[in-house]
PDB file of N, CA and C in Angstrom:
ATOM      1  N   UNK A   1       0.777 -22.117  -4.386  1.00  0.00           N
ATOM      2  CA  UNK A   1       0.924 -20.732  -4.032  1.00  0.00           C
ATOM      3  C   UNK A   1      -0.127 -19.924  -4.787  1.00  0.00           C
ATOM      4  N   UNK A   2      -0.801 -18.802  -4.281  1.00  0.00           N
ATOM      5  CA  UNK A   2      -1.617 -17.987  -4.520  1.00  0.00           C
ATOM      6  C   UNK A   2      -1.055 -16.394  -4.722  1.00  0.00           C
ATOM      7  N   UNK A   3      -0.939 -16.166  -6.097  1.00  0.00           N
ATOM      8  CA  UNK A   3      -0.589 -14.686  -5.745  1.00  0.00           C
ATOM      9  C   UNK A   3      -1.965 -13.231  -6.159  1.00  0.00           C
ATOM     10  N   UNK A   4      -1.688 -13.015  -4.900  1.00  0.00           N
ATOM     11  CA  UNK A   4      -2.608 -11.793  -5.092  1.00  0.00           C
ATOM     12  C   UNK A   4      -2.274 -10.336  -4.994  1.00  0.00           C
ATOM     13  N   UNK A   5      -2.289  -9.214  -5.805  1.00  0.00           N
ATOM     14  CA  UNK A   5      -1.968  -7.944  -5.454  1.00  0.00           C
ATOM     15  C   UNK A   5      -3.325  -7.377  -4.788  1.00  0.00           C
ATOM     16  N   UNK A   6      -2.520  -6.395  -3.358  1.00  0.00           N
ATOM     17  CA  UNK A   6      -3.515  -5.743  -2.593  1.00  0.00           C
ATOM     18  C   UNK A   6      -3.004  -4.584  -2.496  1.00  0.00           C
ATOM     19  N   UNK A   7      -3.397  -3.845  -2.261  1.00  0.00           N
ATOM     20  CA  UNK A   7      -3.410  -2.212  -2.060  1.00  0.00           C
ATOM     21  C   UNK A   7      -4.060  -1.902  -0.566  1.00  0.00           C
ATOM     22  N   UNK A   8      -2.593  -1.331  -0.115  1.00  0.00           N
ATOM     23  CA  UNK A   8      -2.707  -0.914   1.247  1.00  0.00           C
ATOM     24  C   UNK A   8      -3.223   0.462   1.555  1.00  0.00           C
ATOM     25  N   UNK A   9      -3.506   1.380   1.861  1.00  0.00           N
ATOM     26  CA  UNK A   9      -3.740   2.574   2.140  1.00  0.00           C
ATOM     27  C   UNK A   9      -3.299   2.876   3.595  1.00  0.00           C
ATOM     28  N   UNK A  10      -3.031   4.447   3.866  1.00  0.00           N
ATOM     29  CA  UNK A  10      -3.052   5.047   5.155  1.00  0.00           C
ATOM     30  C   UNK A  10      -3.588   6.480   5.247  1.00  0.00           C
ATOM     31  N   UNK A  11      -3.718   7.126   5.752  1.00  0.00           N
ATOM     32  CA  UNK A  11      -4.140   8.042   6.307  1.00  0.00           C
ATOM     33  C   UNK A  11      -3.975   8.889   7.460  1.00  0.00           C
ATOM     34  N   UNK A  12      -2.922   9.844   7.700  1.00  0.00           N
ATOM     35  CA  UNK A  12      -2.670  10.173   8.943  1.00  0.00           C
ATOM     36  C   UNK A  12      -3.658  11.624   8.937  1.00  0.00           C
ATOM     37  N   UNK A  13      -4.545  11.822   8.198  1.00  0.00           N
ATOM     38  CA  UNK A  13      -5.552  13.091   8.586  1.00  0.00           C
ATOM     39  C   UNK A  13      -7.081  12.588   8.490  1.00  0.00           C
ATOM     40  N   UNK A  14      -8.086  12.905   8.415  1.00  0.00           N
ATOM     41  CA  UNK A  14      -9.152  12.539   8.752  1.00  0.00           C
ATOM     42  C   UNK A  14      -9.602  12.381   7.434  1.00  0.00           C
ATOM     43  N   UNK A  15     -10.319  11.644   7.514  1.00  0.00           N
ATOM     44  CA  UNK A  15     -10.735  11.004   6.378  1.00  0.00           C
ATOM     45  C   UNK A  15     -12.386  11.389   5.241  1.00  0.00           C
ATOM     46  N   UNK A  16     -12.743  11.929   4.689  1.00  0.00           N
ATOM     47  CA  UNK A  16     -14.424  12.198   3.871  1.00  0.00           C
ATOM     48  C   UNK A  16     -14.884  11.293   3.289  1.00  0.00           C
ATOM     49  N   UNK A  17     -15.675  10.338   3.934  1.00  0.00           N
ATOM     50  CA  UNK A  17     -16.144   9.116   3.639  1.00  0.00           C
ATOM     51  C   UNK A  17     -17.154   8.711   4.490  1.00  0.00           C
ATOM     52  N   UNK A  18     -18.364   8.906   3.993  1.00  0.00           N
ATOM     53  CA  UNK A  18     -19.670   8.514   5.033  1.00  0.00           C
ATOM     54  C   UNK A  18     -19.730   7.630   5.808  1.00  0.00           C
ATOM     55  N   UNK A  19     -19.037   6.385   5.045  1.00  0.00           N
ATOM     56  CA  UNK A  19     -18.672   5.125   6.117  1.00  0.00           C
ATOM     57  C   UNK A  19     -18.066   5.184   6.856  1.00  0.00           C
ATOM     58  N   UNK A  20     -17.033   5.834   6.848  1.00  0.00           N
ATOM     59  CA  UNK A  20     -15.811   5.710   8.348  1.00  0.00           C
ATOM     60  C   UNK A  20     -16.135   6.481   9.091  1.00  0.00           C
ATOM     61  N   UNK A  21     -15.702   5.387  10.334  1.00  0.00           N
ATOM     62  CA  UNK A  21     -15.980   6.511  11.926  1.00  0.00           C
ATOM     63  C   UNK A  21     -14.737   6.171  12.671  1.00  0.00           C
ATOM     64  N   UNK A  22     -13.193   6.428  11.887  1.00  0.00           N
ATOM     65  CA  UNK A  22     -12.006   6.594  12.727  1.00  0.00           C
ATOM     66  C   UNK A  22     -11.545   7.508  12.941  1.00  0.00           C
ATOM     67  N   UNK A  23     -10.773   7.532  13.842  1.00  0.00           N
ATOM     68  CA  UNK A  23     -10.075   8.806  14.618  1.00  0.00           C
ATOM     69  C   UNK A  23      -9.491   9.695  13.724  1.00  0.00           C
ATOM     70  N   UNK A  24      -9.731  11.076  13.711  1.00  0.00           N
ATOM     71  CA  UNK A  24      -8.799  11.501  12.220  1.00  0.00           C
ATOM     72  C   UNK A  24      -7.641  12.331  12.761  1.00  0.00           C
ATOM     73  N   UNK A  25      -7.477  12.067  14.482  1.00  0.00           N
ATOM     74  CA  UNK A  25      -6.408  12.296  14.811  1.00  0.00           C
ATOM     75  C   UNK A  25      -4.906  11.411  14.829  1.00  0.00           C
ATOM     76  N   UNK A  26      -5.396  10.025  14.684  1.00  0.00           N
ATOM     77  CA  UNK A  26      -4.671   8.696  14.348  1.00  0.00           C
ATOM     78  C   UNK A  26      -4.342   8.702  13.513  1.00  0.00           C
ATOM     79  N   UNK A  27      -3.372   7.904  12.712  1.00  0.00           N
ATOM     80  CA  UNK A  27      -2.641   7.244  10.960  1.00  0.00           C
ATOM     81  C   UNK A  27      -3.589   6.342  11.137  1.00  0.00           C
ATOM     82  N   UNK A  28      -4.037   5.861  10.154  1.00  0.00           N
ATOM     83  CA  UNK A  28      -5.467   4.604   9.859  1.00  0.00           C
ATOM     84  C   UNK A  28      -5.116   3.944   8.723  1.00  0.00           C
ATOM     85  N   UNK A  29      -4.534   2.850   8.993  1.00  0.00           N
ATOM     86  CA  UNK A  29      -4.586   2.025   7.897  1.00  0.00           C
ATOM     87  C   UNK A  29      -5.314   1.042   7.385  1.00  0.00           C
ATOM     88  N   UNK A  30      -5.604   1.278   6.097  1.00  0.00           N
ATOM     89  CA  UNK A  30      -6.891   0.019   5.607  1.00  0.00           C
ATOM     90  C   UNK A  30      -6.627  -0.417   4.521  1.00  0.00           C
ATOM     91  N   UNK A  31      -7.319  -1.748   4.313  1.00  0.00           N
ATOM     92  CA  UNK A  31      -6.935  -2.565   2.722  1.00  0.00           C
ATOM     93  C   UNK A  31      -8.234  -1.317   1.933  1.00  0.00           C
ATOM     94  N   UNK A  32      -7.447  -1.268   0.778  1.00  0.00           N
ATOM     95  CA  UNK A  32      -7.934  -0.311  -0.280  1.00  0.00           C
ATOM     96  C   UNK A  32      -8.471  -1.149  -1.205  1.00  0.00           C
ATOM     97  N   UNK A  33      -7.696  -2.332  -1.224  1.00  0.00           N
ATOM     98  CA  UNK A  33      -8.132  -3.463  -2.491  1.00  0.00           C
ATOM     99  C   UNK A  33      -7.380  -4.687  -2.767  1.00  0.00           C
ATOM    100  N   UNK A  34      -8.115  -5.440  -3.015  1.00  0.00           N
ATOM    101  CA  UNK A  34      -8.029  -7.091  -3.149  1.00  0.00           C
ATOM    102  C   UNK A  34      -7.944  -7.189  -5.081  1.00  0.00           C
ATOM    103  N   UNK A  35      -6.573  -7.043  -5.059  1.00  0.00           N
ATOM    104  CA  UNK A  35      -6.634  -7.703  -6.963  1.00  0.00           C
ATOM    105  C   UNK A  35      -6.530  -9.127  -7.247  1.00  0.00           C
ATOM    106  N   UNK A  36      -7.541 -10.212  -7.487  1.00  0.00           N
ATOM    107  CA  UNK A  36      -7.227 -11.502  -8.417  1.00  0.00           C
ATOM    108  C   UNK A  36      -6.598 -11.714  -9.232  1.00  0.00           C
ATOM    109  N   UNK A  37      -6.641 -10.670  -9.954  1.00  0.00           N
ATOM    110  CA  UNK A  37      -6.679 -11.167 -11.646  1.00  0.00           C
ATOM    111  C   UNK A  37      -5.206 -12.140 -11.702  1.00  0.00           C
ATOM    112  N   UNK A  38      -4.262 -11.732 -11.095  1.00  0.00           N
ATOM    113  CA  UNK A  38      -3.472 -12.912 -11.469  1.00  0.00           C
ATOM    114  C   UNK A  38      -3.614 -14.267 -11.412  1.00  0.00           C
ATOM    115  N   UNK A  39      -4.844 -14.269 -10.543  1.00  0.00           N
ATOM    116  CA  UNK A  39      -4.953 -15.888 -10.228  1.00  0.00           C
ATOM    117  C   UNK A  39      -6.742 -16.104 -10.237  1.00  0.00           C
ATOM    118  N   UNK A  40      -6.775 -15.575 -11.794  1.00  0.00           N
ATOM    119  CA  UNK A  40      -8.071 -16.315 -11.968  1.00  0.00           C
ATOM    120  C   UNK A  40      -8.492 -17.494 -12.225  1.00  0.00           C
ATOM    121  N   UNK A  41      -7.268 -17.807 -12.819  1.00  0.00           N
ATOM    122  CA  UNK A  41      -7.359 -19.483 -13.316  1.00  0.00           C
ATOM    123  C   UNK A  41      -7.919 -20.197 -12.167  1.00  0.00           C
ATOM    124  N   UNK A  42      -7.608 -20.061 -11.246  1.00  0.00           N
ATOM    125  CA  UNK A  42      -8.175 -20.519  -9.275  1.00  0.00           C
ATOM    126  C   UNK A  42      -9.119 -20.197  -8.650  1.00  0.00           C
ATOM    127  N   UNK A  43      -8.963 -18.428  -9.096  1.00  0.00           N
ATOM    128  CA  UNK A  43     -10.304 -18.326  -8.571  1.00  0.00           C
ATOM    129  C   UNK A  43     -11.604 -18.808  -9.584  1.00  0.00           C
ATOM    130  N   UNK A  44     -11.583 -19.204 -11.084  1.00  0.00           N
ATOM    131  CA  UNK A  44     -12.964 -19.055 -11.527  1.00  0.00           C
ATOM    132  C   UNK A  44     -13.391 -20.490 -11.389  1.00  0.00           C
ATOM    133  N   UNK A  45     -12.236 -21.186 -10.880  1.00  0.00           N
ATOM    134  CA  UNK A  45     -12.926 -22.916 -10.402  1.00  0.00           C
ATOM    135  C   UNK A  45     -13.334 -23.505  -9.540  1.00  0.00           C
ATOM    136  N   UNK A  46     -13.112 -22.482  -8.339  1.00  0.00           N
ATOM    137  CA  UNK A  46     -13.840 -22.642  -7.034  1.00  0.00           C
ATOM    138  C   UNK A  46     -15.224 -22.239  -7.088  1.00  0.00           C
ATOM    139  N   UNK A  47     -15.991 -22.902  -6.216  1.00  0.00           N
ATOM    140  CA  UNK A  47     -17.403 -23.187  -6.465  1.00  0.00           C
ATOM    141  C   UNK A  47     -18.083 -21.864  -5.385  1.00  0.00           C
ATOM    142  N   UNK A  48     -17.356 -20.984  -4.954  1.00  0.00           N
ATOM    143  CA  UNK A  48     -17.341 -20.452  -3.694  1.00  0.00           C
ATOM    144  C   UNK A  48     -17.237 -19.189  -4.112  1.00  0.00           C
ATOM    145  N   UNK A  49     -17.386 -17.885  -3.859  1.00  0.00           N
ATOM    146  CA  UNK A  49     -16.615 -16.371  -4.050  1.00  0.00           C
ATOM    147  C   UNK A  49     -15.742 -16.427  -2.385  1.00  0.00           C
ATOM    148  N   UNK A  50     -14.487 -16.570  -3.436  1.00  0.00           N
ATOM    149  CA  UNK A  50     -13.629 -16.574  -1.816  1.00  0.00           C
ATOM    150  C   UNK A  50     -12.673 -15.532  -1.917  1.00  0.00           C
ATOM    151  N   UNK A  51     -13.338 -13.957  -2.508  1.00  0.00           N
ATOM    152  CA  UNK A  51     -12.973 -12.587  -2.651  1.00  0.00           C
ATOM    153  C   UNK A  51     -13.191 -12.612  -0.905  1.00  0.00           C
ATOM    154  N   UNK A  52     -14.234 -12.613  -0.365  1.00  0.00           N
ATOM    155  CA  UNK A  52     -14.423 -12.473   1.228  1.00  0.00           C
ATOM    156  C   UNK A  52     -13.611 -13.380   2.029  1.00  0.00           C
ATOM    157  N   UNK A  53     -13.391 -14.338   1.733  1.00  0.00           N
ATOM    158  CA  UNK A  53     -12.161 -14.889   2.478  1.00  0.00           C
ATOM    159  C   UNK A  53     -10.751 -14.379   2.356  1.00  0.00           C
ATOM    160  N   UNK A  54     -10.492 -13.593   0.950  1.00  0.00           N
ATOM    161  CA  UNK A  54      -8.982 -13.203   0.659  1.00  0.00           C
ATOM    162  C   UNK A  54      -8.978 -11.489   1.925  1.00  0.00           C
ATOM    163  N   UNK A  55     -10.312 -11.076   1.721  1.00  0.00           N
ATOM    164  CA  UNK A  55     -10.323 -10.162   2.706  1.00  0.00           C
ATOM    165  C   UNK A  55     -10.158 -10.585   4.028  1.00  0.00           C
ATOM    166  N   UNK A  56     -10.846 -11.345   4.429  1.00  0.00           N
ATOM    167  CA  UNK A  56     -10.524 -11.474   6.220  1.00  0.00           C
ATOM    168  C   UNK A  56      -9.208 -11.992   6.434  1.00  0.00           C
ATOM    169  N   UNK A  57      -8.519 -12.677   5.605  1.00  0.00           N
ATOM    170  CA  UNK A  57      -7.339 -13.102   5.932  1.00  0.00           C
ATOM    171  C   UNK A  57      -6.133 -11.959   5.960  1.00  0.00           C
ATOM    172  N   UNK A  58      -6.423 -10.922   4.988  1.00  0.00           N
ATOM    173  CA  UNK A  58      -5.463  -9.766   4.642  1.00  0.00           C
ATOM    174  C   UNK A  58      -5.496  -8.805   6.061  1.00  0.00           C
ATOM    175  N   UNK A  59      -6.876  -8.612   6.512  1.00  0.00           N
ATOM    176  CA  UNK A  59      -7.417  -7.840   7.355  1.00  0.00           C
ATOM    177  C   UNK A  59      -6.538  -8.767   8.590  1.00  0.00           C
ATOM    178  N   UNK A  60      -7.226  -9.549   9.206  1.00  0.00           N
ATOM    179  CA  UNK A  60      -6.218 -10.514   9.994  1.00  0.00           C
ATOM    180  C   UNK A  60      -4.227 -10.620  10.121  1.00  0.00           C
ATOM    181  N   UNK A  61      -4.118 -10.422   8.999  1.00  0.00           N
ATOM    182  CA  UNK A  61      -2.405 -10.502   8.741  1.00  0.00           C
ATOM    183  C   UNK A  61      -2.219  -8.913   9.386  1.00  0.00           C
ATOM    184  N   UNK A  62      -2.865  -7.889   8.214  1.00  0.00           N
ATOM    185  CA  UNK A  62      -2.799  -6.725   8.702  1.00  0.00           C
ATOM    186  C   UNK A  62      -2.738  -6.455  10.429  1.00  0.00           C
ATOM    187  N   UNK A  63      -3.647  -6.984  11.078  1.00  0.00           N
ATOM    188  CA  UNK A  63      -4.183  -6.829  12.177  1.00  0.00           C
ATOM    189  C   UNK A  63      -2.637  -6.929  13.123  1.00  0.00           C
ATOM    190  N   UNK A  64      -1.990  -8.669  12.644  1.00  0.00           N
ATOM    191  CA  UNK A  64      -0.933  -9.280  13.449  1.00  0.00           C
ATOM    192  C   UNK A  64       0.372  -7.893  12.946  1.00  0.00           C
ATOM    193  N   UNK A  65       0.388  -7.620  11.665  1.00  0.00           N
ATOM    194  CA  UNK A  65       0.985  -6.848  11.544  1.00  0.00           C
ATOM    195  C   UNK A  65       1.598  -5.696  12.209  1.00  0.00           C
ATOM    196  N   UNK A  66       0.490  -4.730  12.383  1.00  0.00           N
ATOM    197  CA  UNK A  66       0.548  -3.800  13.291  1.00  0.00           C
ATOM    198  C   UNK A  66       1.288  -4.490  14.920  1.00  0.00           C
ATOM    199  N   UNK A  67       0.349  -5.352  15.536  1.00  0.00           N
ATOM    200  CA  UNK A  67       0.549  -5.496  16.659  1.00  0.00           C
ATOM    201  C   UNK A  67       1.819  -5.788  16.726  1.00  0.00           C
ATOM    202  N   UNK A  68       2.503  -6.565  16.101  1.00  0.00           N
ATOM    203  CA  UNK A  68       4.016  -6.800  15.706  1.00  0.00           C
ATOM    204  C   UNK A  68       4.727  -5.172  15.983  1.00  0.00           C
ATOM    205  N   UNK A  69       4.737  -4.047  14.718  1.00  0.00           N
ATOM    206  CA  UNK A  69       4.913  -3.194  14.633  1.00  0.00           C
ATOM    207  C   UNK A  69       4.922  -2.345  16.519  1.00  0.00           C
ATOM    208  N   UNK A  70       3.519  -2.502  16.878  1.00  0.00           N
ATOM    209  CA  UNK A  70       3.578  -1.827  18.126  1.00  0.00           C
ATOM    210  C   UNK A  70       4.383  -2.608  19.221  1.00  0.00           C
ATOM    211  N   UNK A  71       4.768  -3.183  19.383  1.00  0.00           N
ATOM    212  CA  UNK A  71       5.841  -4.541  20.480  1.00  0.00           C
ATOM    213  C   UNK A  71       7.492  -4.268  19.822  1.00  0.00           C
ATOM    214  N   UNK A  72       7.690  -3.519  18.394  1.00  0.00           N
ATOM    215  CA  UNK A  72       9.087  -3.030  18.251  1.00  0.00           C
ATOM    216  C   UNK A  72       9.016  -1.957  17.383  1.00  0.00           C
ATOM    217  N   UNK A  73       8.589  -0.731  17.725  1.00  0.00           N
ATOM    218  CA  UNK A  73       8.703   0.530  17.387  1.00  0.00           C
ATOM    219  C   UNK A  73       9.721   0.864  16.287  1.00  0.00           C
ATOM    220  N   UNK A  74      10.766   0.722  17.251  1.00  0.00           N
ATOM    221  CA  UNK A  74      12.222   0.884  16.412  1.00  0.00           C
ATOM    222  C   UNK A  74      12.102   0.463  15.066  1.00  0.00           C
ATOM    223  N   UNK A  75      11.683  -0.818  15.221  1.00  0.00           N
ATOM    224  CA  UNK A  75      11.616  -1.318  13.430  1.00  0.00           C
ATOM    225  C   UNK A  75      10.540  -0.661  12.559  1.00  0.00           C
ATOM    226  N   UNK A  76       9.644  -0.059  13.321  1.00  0.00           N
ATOM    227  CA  UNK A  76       8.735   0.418  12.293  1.00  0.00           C
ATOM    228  C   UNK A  76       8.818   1.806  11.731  1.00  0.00           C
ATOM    229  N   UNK A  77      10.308   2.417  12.483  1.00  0.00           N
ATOM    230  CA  UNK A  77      10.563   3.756  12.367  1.00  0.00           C
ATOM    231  C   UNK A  77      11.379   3.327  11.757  1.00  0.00           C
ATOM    232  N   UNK A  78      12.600   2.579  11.551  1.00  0.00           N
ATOM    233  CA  UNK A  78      13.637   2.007  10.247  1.00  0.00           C
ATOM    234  C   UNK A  78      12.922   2.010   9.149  1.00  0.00           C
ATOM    235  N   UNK A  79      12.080   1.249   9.306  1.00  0.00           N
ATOM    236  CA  UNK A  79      11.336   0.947   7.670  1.00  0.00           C
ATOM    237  C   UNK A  79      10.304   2.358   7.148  1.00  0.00           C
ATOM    238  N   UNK A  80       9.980   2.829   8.032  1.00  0.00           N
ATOM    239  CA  UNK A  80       9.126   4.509   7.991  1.00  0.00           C
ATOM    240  C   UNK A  80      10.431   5.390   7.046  1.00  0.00           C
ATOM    241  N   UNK A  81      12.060   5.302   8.158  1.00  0.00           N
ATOM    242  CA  UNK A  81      12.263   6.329   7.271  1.00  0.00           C
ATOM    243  C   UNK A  81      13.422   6.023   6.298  1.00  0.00           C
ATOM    244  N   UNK A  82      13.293   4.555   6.181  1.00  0.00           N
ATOM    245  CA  UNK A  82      13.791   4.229   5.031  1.00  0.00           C
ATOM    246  C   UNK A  82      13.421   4.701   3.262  1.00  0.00           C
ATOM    247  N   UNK A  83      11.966   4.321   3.910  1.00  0.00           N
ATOM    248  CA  UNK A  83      10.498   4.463   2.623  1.00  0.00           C
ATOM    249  C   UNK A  83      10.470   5.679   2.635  1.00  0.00           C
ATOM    250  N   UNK A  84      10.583   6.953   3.384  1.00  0.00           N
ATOM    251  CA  UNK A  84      11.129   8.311   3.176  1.00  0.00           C
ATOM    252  C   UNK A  84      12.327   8.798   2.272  1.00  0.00           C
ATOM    253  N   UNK A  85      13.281   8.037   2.727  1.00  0.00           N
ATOM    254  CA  UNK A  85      14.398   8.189   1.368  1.00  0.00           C
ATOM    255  C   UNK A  85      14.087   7.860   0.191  1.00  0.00           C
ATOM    256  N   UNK A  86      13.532   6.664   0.672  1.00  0.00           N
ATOM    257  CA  UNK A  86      13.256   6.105  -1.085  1.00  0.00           C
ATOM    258  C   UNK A  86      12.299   6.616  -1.862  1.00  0.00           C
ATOM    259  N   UNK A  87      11.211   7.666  -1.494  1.00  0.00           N
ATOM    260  CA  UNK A  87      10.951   8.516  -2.002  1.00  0.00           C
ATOM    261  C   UNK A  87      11.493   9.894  -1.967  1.00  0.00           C
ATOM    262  N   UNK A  88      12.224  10.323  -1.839  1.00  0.00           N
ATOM    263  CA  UNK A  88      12.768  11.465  -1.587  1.00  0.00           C
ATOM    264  C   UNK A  88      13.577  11.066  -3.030  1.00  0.00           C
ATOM    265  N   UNK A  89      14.627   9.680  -3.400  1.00  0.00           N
ATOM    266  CA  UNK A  89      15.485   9.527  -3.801  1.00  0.00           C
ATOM    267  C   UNK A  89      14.912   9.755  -5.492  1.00  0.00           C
ATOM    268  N   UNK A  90      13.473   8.913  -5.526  1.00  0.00           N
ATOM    269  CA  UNK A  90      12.639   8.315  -6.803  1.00  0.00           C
ATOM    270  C   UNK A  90      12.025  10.031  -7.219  1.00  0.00           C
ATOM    271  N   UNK A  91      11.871  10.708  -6.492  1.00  0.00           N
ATOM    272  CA  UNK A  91      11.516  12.200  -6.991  1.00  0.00           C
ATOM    273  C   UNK A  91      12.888  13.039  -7.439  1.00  0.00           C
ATOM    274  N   UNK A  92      14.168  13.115  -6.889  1.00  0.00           N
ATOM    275  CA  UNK A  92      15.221  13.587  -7.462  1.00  0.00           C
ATOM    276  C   UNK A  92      15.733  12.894  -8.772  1.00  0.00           C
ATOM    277  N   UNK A  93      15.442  11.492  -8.642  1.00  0.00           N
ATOM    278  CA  UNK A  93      15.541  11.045 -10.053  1.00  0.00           C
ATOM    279  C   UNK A  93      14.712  11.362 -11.033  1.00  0.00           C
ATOM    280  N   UNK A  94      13.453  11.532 -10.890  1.00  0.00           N
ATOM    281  CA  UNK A  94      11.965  12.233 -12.159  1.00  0.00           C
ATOM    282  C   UNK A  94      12.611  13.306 -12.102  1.00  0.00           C
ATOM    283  N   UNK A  95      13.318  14.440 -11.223  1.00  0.00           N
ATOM    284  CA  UNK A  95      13.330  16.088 -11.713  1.00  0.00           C
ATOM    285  C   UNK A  95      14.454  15.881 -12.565  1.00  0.00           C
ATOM    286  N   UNK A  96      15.741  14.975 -12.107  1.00  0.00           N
ATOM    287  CA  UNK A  96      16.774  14.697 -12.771  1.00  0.00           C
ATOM    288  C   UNK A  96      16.348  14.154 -14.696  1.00  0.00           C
ATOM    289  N   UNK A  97      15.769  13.141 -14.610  1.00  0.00           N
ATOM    290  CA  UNK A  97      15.529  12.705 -15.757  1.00  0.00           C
ATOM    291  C   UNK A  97      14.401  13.654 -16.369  1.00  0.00           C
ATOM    292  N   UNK A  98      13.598  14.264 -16.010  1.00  0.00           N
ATOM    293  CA  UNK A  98      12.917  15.590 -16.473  1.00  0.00           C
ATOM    294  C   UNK A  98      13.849  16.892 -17.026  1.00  0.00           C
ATOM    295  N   UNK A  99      14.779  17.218 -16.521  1.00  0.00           N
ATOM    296  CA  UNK A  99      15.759  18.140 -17.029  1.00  0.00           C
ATOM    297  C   UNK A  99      16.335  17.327 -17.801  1.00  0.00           C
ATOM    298  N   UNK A 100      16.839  16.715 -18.181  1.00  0.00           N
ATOM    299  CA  UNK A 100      17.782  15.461 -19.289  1.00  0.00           C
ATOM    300  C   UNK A 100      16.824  15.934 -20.471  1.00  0.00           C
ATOM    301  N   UNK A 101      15.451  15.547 -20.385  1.00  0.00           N
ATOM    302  CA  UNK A 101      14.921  15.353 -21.283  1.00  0.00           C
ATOM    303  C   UNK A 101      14.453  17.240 -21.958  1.00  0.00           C
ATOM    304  N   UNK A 102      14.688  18.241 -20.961  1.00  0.00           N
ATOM    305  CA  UNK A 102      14.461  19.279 -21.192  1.00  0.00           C
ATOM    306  C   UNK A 102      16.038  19.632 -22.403  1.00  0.00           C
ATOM    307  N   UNK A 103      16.697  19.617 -21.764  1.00  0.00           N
ATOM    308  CA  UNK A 103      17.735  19.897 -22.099  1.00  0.00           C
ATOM    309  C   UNK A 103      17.896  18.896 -23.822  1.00  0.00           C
ATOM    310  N   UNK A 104      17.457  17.996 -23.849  1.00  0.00           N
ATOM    311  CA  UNK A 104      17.966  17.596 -25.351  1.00  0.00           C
ATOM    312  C   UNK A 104      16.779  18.005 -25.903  1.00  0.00           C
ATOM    313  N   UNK A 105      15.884  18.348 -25.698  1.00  0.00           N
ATOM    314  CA  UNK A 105      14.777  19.308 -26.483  1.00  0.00           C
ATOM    315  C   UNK A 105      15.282  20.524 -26.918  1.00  0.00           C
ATOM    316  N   UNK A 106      15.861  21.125 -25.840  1.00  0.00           N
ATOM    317  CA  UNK A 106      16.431  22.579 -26.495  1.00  0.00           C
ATOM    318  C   UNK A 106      17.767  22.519 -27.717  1.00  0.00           C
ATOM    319  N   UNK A 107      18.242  21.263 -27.803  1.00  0.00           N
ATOM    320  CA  UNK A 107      19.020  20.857 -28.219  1.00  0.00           C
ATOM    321  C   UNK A 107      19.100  20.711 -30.043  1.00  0.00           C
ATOM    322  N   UNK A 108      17.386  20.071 -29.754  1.00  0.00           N
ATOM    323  CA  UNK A 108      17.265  20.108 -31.444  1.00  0.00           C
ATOM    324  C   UNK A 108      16.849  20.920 -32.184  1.00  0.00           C
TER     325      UNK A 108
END
């Protein structure tokens, strides 16, 4: 097994970046980044830079991804506004634990 952290990005407004030429009326999603480091031990013994292979394969998954996504909507609006709560939930907890911590300040 290979573990790699990647960083997804999206974009549902247009984007300032000389390179891109996508729709900035579309959501655009793109790999932001390919992290190794957990698995350098693997990568520094291959004779190869197979950073460009970890990309086309991510890009590829991504790709099946979506198309998945577009063939059952429904599920991609479950998980859309699931990940809405769960930020909604993780910000009432920071203001929550932000006042906690206000409050025993005034305290001492």
């Amino acid at each position: 097994m290979v573990l790699v952290r990647t960083d997804i990005g999206c974009s549902d407004s247009q984007m300032y970046d000389k390179d891109l030429d996508w729709d900035p009326t579309k959501k655009t999603f793109f790999l932001n980044e390919i992290e190794p480091a957990s698995t350098t031990y693997f990568v520094r013994h291959l004779k190869f830079d197979c950073i460009p292979v970890y990309g086309k394969l991510y890009a590829e998954t991504a790709r099946k991804m979506k198309e998945q996504m577009d063939k059952n909507p429904t599920a991609a609006k479950r998980a859309a506004t699931k990940r809405v709560a769960m930020k909604a939930a993780a910000k009432k907890s920071a203001k929550a634990t932000k006042a906690t911590k206000a409050t025993k300040a005034k305290r001492k």
